[in-house]
Protein backbone atom coordinates (compact mmCIF):
# COMPACT_ATOMS: atom_id res chain seq x y z
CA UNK A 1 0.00 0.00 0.00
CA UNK A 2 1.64 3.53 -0.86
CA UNK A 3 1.89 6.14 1.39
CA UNK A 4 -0.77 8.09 -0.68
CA UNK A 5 -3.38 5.57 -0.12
CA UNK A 6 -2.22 4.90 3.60
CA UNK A 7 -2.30 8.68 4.56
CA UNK A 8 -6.15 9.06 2.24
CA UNK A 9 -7.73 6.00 4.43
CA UNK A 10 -6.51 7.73 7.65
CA UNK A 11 -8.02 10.84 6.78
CA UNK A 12 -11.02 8.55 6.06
CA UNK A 13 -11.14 7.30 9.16
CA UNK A 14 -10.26 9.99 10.87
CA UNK A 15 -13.29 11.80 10.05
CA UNK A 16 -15.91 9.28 10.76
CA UNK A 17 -14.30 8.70 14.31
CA UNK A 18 -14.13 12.40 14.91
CA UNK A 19 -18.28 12.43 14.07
CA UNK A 20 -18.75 9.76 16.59
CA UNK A 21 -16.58 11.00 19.37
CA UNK A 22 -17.93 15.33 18.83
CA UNK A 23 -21.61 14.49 20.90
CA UNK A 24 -19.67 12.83 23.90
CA UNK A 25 -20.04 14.51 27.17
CA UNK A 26 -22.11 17.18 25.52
CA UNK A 27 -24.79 19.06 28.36
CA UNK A 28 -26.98 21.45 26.66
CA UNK A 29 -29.54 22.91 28.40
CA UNK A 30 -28.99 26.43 28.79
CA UNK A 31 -31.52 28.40 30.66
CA UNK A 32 -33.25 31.44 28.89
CA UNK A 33 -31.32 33.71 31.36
CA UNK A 34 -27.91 32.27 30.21
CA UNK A 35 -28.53 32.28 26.50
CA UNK A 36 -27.04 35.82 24.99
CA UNK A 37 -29.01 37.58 22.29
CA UNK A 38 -27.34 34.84 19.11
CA UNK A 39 -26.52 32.37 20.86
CA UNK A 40 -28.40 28.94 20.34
CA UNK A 41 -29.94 27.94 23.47
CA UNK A 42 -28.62 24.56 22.68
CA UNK A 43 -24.57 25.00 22.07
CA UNK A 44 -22.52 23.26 24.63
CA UNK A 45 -21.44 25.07 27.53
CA UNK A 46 -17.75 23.20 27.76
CA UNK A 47 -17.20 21.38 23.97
CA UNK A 48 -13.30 20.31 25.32
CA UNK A 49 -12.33 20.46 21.54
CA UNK A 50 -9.00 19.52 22.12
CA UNK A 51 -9.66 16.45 23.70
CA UNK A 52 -12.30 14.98 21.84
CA UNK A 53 -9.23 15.74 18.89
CA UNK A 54 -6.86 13.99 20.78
CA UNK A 55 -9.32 11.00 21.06
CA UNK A 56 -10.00 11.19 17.82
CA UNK A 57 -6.29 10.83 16.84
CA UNK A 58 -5.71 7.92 19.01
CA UNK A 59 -8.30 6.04 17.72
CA UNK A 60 -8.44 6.41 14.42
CA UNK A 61 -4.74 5.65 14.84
CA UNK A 62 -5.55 2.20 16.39
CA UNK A 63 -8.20 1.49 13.62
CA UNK A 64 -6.02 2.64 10.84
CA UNK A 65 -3.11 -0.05 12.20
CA UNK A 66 -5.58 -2.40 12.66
CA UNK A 67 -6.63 -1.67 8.79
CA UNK A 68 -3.11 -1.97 7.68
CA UNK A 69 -2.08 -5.08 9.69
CA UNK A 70 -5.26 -6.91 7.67
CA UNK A 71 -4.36 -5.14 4.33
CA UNK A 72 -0.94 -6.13 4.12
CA UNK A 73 -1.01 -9.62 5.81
CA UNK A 74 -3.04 -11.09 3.23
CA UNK A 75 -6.43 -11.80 5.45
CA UNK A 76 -8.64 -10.32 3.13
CA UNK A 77 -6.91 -9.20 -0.88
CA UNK A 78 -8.55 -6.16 -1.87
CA UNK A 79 -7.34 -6.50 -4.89
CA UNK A 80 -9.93 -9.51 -6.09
């Protein structure tokens, strides 16, 4: 597998873990009295970007070895 189509499917992945782990640990639920004029009454209060990215690296870093290990060991040819 080139380093191309390595670095492509961990983008891939990448993404689609970071869409699972973003609602974790989410509390909504403002009251009317804390909600500023433009503000949506149902944005987080604490989103901890950082590390729900961090989680989302390590994982997707796990799946994407676990990906490679099967794609170059010969378990399952994805070239058939």
């Amino acid at each position: 597998m080139s380093w191309v189509t390595s670095a492509a499917v961990f983008v891939i992945i990448w993404w689609l873990v970071l869409f699972m782990v973003l609602p974790w640990g989410v509390a909504g639920g403002l009251d009317a009295a804390d909600v500023a004029k433009g503000q949506d009454a149902g944005a987080p209060r604490k989103p901890r970007l950082w590390l729900k990215l961090a989680i989302t690296t390590l994982v997707a870093a796990v799946l994407f070895g676990l990906f490679y290990w099967v794609a170059e060991s010969g378990l399952v040819s994805f070239r058939d």
